[in-house]
N, C-alpha and C. Protein backbone atom coordinates (compact mmCIF):
# COMPACT_ATOMS: atom_id res chain seq x y z
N UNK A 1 291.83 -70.22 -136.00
CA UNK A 1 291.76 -69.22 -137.05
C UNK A 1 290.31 -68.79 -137.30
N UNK A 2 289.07 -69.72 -137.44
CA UNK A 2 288.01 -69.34 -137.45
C UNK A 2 287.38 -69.07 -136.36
N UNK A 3 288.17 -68.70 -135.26
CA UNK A 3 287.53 -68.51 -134.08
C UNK A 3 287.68 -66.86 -133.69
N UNK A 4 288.98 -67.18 -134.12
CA UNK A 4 289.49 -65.52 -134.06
C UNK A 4 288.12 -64.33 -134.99
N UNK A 5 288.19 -65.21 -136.16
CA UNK A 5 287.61 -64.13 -136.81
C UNK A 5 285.94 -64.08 -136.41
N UNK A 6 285.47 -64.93 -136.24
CA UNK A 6 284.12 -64.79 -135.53
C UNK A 6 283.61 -63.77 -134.12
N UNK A 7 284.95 -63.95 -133.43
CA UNK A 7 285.17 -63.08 -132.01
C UNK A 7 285.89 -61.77 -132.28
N UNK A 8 286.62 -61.44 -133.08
CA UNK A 8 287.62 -60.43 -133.33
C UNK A 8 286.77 -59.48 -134.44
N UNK A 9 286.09 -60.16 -135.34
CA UNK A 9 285.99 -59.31 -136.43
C UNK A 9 284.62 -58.71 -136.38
N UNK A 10 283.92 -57.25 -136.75
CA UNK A 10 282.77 -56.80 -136.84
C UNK A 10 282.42 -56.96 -138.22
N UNK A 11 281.09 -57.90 -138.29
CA UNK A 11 280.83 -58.30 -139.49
C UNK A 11 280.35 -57.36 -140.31
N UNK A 12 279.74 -56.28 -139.87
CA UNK A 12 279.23 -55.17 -140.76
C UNK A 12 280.52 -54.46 -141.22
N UNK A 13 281.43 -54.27 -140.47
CA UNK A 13 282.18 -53.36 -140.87
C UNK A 13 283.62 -53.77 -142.01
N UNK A 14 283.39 -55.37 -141.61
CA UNK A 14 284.54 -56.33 -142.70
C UNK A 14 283.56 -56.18 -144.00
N UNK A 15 282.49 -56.46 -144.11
CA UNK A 15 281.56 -56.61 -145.28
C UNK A 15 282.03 -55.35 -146.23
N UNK A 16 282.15 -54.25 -145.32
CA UNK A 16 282.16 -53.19 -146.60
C UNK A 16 283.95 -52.57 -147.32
N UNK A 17 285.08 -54.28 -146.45
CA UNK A 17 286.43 -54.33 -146.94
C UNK A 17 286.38 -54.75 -147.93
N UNK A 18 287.63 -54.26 -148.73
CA UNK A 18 287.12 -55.27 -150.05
C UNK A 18 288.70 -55.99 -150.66
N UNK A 19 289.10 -56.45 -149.15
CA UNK A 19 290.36 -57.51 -149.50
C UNK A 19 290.82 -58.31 -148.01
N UNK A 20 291.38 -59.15 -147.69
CA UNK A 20 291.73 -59.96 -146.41
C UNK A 20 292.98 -59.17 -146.25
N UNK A 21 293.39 -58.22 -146.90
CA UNK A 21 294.39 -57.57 -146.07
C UNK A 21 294.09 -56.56 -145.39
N UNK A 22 292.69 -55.69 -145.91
CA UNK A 22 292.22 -54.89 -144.67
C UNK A 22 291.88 -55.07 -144.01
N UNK A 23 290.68 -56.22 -144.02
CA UNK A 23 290.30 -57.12 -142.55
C UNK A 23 291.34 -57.51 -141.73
N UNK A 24 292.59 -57.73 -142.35
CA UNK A 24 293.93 -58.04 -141.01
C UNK A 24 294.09 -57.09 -140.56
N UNK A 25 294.18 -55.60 -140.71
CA UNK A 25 294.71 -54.61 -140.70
C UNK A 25 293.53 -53.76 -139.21
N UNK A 26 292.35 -54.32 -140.33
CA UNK A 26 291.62 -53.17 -139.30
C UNK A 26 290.82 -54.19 -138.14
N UNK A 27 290.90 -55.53 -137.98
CA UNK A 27 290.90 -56.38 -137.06
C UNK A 27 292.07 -56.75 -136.24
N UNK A 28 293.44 -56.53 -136.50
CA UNK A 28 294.24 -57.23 -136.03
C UNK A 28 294.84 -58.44 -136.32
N UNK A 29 294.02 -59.18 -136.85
CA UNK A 29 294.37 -60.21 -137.16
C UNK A 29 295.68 -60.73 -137.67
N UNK A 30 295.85 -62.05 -137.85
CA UNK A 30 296.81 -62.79 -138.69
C UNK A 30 296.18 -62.42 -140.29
N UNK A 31 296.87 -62.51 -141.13
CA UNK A 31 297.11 -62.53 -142.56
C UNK A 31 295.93 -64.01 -142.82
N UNK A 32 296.18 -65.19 -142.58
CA UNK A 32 295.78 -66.72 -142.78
C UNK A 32 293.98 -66.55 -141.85
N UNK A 33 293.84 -65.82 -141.00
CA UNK A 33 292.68 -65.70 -140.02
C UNK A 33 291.89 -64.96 -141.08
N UNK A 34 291.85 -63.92 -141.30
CA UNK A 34 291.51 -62.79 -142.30
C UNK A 34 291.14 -63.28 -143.61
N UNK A 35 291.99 -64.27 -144.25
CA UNK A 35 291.47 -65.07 -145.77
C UNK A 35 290.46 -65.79 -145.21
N UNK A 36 290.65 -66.52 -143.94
CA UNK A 36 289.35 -67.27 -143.98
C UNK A 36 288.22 -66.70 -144.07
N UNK A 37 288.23 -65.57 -142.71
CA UNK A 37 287.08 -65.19 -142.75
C UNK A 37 286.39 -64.35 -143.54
N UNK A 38 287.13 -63.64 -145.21
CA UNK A 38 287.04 -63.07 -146.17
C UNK A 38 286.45 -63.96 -147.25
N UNK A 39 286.95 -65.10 -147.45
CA UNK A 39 286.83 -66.04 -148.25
C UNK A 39 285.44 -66.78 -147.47
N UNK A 40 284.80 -66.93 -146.47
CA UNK A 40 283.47 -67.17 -145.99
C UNK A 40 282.40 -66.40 -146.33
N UNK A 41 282.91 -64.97 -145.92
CA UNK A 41 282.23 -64.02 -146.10
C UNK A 41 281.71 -63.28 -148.01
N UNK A 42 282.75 -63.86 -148.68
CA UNK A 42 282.68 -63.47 -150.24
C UNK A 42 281.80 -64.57 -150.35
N UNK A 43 281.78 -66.05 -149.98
CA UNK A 43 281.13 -67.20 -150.52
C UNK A 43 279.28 -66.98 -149.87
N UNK A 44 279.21 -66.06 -148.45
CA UNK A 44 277.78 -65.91 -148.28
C UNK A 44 277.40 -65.05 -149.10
N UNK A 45 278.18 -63.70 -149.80
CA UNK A 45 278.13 -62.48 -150.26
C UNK A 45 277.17 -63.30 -151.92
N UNK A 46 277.86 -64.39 -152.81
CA UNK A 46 277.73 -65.01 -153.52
C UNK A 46 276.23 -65.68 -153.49
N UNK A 47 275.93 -66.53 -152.58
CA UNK A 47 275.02 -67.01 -152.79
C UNK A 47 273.72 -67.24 -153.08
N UNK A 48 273.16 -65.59 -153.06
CA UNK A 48 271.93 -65.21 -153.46
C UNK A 48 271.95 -64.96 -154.96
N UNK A 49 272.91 -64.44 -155.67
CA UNK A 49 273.47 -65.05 -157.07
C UNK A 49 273.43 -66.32 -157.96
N UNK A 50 273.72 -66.87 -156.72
CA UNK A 50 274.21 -68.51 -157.37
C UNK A 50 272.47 -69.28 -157.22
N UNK A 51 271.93 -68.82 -156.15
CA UNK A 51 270.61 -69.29 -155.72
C UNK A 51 269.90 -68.68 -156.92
N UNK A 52 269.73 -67.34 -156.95
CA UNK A 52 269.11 -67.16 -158.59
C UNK A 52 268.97 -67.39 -159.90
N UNK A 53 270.66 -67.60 -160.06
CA UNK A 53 270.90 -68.58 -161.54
C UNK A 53 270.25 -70.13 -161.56
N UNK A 54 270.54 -70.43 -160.36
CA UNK A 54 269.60 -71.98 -160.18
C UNK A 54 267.85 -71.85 -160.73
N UNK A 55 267.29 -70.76 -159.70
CA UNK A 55 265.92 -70.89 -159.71
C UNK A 55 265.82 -70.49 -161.38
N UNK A 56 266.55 -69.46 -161.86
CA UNK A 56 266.18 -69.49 -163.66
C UNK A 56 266.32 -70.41 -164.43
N UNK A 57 267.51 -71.50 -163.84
CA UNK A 57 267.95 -72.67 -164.79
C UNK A 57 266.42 -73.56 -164.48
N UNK A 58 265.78 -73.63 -163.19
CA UNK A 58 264.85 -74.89 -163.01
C UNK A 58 263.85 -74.13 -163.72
N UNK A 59 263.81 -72.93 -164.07
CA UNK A 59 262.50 -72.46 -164.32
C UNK A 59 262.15 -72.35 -165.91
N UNK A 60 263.29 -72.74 -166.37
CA UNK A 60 263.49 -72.74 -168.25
C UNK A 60 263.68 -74.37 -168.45
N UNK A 61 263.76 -75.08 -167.58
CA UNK A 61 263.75 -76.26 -167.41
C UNK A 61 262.15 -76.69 -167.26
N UNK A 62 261.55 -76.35 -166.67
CA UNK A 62 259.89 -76.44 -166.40
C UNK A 62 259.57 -75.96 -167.21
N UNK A 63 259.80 -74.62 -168.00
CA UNK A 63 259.24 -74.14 -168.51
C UNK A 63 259.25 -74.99 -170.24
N UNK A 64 260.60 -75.87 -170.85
CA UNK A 64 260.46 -76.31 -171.55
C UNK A 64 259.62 -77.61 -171.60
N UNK A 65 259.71 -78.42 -170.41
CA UNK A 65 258.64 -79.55 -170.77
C UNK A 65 257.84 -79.42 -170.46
N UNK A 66 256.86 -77.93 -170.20
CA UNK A 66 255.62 -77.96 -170.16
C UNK A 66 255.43 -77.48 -171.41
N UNK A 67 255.97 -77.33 -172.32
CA UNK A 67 255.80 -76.55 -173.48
C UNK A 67 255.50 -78.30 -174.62
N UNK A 68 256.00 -78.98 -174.42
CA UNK A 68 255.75 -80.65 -174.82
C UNK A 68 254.57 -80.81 -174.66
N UNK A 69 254.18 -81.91 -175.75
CA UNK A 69 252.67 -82.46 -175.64
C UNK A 69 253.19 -83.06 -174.24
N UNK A 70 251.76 -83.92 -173.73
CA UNK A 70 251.81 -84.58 -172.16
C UNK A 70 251.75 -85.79 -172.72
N UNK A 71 250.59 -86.10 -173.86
CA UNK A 71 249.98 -87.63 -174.31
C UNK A 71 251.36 -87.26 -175.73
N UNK A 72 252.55 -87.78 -175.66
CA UNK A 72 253.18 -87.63 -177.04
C UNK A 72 253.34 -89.12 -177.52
N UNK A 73 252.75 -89.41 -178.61
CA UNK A 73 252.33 -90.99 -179.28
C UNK A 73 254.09 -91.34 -179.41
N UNK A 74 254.36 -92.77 -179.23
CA UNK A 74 254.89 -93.87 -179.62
C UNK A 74 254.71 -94.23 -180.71
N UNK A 75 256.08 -94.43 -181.46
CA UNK A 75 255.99 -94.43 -183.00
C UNK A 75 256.73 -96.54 -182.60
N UNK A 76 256.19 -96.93 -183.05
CA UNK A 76 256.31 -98.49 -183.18
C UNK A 76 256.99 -98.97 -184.26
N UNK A 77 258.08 -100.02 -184.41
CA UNK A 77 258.32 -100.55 -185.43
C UNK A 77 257.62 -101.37 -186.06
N UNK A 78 258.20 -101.92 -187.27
CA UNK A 78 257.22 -102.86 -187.76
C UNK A 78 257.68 -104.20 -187.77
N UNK A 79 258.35 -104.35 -186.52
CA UNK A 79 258.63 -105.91 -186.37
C UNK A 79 257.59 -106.41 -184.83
N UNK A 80 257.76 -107.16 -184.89
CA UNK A 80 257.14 -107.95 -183.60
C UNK A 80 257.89 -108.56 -182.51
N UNK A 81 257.35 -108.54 -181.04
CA UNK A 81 258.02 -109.03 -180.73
C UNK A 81 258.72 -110.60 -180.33
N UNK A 82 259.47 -110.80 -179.51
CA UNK A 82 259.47 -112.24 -179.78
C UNK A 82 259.04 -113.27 -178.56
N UNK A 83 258.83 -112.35 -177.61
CA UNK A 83 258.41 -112.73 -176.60
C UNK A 83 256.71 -112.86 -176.78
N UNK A 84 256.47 -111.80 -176.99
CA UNK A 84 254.35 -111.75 -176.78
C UNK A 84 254.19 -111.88 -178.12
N UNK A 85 254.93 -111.37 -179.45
CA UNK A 85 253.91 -111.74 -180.42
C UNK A 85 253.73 -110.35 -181.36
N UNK A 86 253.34 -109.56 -180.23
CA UNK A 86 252.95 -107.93 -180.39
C UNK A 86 253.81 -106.76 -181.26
N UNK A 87 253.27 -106.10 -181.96
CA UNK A 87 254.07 -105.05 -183.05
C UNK A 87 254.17 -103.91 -181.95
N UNK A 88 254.75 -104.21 -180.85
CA UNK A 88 254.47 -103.02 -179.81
C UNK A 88 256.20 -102.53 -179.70
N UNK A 89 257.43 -102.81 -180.18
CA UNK A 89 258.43 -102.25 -180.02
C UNK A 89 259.19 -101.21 -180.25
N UNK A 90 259.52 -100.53 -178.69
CA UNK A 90 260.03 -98.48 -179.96
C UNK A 90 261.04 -98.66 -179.40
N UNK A 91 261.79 -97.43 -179.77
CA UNK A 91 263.58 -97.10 -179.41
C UNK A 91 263.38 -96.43 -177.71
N UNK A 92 264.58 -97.17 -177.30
CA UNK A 92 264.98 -96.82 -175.41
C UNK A 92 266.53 -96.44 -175.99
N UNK A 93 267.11 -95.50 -176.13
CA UNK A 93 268.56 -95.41 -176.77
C UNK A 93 268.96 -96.24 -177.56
N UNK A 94 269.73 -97.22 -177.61
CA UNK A 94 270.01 -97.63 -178.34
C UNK A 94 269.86 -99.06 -178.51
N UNK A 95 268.79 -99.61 -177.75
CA UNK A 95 268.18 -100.75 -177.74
C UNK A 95 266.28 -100.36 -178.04
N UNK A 96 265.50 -101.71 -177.89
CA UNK A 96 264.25 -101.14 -178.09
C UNK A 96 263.34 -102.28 -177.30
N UNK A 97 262.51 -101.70 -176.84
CA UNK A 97 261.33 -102.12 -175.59
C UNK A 97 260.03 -102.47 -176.20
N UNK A 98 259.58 -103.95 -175.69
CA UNK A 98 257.93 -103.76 -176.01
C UNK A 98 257.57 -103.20 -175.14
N UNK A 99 256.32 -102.61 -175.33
CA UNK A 99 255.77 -102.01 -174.48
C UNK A 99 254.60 -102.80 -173.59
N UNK A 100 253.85 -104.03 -174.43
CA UNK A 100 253.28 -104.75 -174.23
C UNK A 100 253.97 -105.53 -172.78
N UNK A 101 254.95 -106.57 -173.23
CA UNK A 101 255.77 -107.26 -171.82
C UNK A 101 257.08 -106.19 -171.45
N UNK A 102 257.50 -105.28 -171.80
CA UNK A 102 258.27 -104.85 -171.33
C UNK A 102 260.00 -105.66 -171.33
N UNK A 103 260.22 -105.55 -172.46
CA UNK A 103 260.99 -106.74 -172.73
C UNK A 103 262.07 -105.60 -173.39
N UNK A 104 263.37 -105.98 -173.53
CA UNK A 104 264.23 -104.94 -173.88
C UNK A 104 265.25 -105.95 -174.66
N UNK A 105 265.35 -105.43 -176.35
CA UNK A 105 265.98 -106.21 -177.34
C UNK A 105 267.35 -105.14 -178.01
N UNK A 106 267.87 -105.31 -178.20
CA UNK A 106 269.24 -105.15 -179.34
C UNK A 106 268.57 -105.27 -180.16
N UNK A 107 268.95 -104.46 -181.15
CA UNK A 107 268.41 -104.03 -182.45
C UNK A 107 269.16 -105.05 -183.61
N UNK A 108 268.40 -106.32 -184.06
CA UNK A 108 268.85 -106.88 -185.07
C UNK A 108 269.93 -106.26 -186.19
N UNK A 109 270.60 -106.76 -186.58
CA UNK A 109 271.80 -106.98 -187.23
C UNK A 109 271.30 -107.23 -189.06
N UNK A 110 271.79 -106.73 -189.87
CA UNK A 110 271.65 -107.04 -191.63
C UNK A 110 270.18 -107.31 -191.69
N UNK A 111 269.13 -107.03 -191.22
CA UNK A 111 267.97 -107.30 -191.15
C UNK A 111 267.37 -108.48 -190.68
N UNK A 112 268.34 -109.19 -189.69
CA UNK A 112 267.78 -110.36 -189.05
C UNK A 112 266.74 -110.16 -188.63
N UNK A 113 265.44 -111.35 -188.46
CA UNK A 113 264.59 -111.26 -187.75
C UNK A 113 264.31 -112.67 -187.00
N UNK A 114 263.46 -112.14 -185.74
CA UNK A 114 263.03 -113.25 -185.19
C UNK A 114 262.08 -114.24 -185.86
N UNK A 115 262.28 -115.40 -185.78
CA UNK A 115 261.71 -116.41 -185.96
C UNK A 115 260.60 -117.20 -185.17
């Protein structure tokens, strides 16, 4: 089926059909030969589209985190940690990291603290 239409069909002249039943018609083809090679041909027709919406999505994407400080400060809690000692611990989702050892804690419970 995709052979037919590669050998059978003139690509300039299917491009300017605008259904797989004229490409059967004015190729000869099968009905099933004709969707393929319509349905190939709509998906290359597409892709300079689809390639553009991309390059705008990466480019509002760049364009927002360059719009961010670069040096943006770490806001620290005021507990310590329990490993080093150090008041160096911030939020990683929903747990929190020294930054000092790199140590990753669950967020105490009713205000437990380490001991």
């Amino acid at each position: 089926m995709v052979f037919a239409g590669a050998f059978l069909i003139n690509d300039d002249t299917a491009r300017a059909l605008s259904s797989a039943d004229e490409v059967s018609v004015q190729a000869g083809l099968s009905l099933t030969a004709a969707r393929i090679y319509f349905e190939q041909v709509q998906e290359e027709l597409a892709r300079p589209a689809a390639a553009a919406r991309v390059r705008k999505i990466a480019d509002e994407v760049r364009a927002a985190l360059a719009s961010k400080p670069a040096s943006s400060q770490v806001s620290f809690l005021n507990e310590v940690c329990s490993c080093c000692g150090q008041q160096k611990l911030f939020p990683v989702g929903h747990k929190f990291m020294c930054q000092a050892c790199d140590t990753v804690y669950d967020r105490f419970q009713d205000g437990d603290e380490v001991q």
